[in-house]
Protein backbone atom coordinates (compact mmCIF):
# COMPACT_ATOMS: atom_id res chain seq x y z
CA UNK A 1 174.53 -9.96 79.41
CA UNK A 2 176.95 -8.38 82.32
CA UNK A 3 175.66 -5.11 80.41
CA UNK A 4 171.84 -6.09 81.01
CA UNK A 5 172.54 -7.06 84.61
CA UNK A 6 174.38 -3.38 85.38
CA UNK A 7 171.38 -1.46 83.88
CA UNK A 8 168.74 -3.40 85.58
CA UNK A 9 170.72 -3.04 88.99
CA UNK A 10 171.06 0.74 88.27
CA UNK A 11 167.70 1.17 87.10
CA UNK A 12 166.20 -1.04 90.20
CA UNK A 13 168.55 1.89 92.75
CA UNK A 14 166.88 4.59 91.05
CA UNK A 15 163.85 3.54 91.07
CA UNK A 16 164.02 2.05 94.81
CA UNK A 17 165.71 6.32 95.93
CA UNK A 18 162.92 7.54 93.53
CA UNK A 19 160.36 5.61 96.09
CA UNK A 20 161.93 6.67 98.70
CA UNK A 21 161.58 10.28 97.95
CA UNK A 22 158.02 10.27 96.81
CA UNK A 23 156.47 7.28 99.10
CA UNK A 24 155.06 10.13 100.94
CA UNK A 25 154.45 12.62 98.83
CA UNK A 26 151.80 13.03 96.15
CA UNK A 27 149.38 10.86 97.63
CA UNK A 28 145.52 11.20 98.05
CA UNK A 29 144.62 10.79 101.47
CA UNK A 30 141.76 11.47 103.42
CA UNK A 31 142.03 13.77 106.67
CA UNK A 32 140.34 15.39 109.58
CA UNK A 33 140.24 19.12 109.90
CA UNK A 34 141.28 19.18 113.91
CA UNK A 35 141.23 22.97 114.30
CA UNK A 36 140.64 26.34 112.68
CA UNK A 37 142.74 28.68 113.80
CA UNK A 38 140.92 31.70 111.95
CA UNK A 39 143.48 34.36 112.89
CA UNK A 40 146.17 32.66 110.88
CA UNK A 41 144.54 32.13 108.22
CA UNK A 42 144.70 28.03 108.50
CA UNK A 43 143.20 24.81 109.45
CA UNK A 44 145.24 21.77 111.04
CA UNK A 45 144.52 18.97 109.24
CA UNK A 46 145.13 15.43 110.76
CA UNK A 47 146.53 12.75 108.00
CA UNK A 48 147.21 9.53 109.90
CA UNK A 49 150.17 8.75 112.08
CA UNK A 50 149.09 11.63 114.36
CA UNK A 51 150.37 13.58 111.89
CA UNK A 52 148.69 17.64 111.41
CA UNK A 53 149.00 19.19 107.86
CA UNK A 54 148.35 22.77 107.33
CA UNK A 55 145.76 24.05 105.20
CA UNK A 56 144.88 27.70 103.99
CA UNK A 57 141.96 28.44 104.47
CA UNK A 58 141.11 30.28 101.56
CA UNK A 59 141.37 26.42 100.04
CA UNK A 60 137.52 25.34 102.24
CA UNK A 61 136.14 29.17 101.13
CA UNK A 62 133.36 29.11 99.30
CA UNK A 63 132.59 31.84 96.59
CA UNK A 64 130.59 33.93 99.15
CA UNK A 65 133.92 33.76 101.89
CA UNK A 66 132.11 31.48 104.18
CA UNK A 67 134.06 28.25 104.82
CA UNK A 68 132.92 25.07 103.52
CA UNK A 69 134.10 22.87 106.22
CA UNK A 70 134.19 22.78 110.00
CA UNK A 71 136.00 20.98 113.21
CA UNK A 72 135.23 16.78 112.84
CA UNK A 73 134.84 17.35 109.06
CA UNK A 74 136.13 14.91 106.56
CA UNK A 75 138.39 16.22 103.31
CA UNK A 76 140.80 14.95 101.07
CA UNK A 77 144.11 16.70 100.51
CA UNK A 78 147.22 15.71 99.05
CA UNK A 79 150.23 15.42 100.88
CA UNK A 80 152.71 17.31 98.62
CA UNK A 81 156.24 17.23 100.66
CA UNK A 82 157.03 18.10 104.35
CA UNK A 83 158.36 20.71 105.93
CA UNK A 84 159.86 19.98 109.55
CA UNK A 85 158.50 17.03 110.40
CA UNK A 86 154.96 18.48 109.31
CA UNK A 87 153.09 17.25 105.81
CA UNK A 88 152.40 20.18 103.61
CA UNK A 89 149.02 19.51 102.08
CA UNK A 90 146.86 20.93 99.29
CA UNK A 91 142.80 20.48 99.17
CA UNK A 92 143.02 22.28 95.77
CA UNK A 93 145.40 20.16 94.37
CA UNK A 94 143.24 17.38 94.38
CA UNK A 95 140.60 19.29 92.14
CA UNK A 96 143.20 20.83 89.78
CA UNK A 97 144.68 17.77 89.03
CA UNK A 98 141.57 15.89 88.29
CA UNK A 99 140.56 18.67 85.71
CA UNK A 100 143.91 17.97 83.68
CA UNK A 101 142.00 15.03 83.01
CA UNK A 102 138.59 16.28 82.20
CA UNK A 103 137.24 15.13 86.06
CA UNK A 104 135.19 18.05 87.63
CA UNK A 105 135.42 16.41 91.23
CA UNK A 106 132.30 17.96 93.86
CA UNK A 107 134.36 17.48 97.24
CA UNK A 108 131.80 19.68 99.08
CA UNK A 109 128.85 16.93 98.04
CA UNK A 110 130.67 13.70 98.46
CA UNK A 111 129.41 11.42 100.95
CA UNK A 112 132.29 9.99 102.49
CA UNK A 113 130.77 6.13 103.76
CA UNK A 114 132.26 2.30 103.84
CA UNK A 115 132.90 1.26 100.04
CA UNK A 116 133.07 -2.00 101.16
CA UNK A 117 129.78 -3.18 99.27
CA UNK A 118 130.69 -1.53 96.24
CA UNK A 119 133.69 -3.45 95.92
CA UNK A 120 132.26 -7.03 96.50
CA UNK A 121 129.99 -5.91 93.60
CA UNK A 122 132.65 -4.92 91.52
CA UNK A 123 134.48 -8.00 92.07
CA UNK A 124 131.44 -10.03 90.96
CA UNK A 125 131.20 -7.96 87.88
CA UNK A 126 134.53 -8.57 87.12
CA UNK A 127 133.44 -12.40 86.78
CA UNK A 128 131.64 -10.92 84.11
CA UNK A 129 133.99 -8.68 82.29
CA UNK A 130 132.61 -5.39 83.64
CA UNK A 131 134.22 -4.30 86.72
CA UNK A 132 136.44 -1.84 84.88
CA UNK A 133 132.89 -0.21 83.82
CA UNK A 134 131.31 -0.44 86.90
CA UNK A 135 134.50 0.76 88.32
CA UNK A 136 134.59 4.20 86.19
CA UNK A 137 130.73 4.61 86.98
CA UNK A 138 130.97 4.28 90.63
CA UNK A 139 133.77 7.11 90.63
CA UNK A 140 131.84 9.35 88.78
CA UNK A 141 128.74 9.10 90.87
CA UNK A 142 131.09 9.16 94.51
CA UNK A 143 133.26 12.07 92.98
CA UNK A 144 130.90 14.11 91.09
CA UNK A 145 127.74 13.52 91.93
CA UNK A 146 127.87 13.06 95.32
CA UNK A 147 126.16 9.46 95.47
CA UNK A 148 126.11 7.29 98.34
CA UNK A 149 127.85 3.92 97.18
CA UNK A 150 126.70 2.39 100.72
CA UNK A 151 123.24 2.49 99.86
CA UNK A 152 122.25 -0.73 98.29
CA UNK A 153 119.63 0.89 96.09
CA UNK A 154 122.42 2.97 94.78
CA UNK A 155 124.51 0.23 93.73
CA UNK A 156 121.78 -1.32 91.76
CA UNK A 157 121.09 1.70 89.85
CA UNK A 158 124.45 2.20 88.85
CA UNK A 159 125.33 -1.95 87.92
CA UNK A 160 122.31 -1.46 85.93
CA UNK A 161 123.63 1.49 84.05
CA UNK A 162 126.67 -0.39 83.00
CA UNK A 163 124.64 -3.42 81.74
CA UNK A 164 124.35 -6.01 84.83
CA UNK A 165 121.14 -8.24 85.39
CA UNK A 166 119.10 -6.90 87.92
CA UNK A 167 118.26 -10.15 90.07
CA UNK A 168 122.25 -10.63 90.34
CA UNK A 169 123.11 -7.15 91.28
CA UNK A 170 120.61 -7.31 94.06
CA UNK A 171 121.51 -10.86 95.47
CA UNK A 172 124.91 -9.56 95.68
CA UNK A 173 124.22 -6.53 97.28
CA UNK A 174 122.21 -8.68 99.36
CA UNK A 175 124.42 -11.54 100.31
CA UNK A 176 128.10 -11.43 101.49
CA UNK A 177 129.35 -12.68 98.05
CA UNK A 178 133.10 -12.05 97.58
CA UNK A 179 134.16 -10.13 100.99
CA UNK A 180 136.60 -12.90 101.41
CA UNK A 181 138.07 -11.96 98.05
CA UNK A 182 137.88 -7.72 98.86
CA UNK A 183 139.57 -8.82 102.23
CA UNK A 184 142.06 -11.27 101.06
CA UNK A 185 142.60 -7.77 98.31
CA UNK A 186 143.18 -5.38 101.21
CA UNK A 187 145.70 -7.30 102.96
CA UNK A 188 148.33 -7.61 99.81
CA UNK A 189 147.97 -4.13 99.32
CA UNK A 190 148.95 -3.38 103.04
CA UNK A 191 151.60 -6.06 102.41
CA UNK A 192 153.38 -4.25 99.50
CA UNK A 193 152.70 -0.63 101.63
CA UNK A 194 149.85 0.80 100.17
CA UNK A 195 149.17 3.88 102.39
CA UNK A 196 147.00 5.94 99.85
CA UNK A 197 145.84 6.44 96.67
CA UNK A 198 147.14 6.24 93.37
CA UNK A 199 149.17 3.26 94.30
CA UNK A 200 150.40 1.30 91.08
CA UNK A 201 151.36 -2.27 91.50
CA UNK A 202 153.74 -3.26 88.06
CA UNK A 203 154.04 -6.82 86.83
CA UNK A 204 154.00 -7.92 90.79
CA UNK A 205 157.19 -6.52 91.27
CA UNK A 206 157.29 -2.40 91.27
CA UNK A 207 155.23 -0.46 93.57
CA UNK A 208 154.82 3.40 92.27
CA UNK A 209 153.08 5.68 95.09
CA UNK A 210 151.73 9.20 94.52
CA UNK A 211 150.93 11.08 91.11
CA UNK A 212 153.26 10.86 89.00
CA UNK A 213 154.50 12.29 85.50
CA UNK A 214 154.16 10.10 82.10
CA UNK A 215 157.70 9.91 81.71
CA UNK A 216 158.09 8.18 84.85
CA UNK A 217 155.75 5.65 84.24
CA UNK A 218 157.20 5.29 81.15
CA UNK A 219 160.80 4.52 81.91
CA UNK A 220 159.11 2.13 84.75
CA UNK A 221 157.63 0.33 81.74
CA UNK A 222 160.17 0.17 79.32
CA UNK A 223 162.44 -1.60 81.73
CA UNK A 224 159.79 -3.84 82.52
CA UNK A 225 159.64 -4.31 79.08
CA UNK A 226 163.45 -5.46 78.56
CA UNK A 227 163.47 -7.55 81.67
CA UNK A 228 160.33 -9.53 79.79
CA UNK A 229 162.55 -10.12 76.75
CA UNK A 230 165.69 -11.55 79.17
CA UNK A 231 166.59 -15.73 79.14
CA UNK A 232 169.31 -16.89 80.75
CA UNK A 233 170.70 -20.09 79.22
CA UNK A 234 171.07 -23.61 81.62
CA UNK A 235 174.32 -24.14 82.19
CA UNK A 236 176.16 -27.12 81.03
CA UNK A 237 173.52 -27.36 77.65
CA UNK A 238 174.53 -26.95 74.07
CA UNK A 239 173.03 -26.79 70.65
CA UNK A 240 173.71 -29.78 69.38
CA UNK A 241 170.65 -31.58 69.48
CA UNK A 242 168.60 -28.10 68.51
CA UNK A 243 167.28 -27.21 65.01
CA UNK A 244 168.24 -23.61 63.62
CA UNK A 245 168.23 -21.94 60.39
CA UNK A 246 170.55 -24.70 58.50
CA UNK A 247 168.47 -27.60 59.72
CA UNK A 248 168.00 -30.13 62.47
């Protein structure tokens, strides 16, 4: 037992300095291109917390050399470390990572809008053991094909696709159905410190920010695994009244 206790104490330091060290790093966010300074090559790129990344600019370049973004425009980088106080970020990042996964994101076609609607229907999907499907199809039509999930017709088309009745999908769309439960959603994730995206929340009790590698994820759950399996006996009680292997 005093074994058990001293690995899940070391494992809970590591993994609380592991946090530490990547809270803000390898995270999704999305920014606001504040200036182009075209002589050096770079865009300054605001990312919360009045807080400027810098960009290349050969990342916004199109195939033709023109730039695909301008001041006031929207894009999503990843912060990947800092440097001086300043968050280095990566647009291309973002793309190459999602094609290690077979995801061929359209960043230049996305319409960046409120998702709010999109996730009260999700949540009333989920009543219906879909919202993982209608989850996957509304990221493929925001990331890739550049849909607009706060158009209401849009969100009927794509319930539909994934198998929902019609009528429900548009009195939902229609009606304020679940926003307390998408609210009441939003605050616990700003109450465990979700700041971007990925954010994983494990077994209420291990909060894993940024992209991370498969072994990581898999030491996280292997220890979540043992601490499952752990009993601690009431002290004071005994056996004697229990039935094992010889009998009651």
């Amino acid at each position: 037992m005093a074994e058990e206790l001293l690995e899940e104490e070391n494992f809970a330091a590591m993994f609380e300095a592991s946090e530490k060290a990547q809270e803000s790093t390898n995270r999704i966010v999305e920014g606001e291109i504040v200036e182009l300074q075209i002589e050096d090559e770079r865009a300054l790129v605001g990312v919360g917390e009045k807080l400027e990344g810098i960009l290349p600019l050969d990342e916004i370049r199109g195939e033709d050399g023109e730039l695909t973004h301008a001041v006031g425009d929207s894009i999503t980088v990843m912060v990947t470390g800092y440097y001086n106080e300043r968050p280095k970020i990566s647009h291309r990042k973002v793309l190459e990572q999602a094609k290690t996964v077979g995801l061929n994101y359209d960043y230049e076609n996305i319409k960046l809008t409120n998702t709010f609607d999109a996730h009260r229907v999700a949540k009333w999907a989920n009543t219906l053991g879909l919202e993982a499907k209608l989850t996957d199809r509304f990221m493929s039509a925001y990331f890739q094909e550049g849909l607009n999930l706060a158009d209401s017709n849009v969100l009927v088309k794509l319930g539909l696709e994934v198998g929902l009745d019609e009528k429900g999908l548009k009195d939902v769309v229609g009606s304020n159905q679940f926003a307390d439960l998408v609210r009441e959603q939003i605050q616990e994730g700003r109450q465990v410190g979700v700041q971007g995206v990925p954010f994983f929340v494990l077994n209420n009790k291990y909060g894993v920010s940024g992209a991370q590698a498969e072994e990581y994820f898999s030491q996280v759950l292997d220890q979540l695994w043992k601490e499952s399996q752990q009993f601690e006996s009431i002290p004071g009680s005994d056996s004697g009244q229990a039935c094992t292997e010889e009998g009651c």
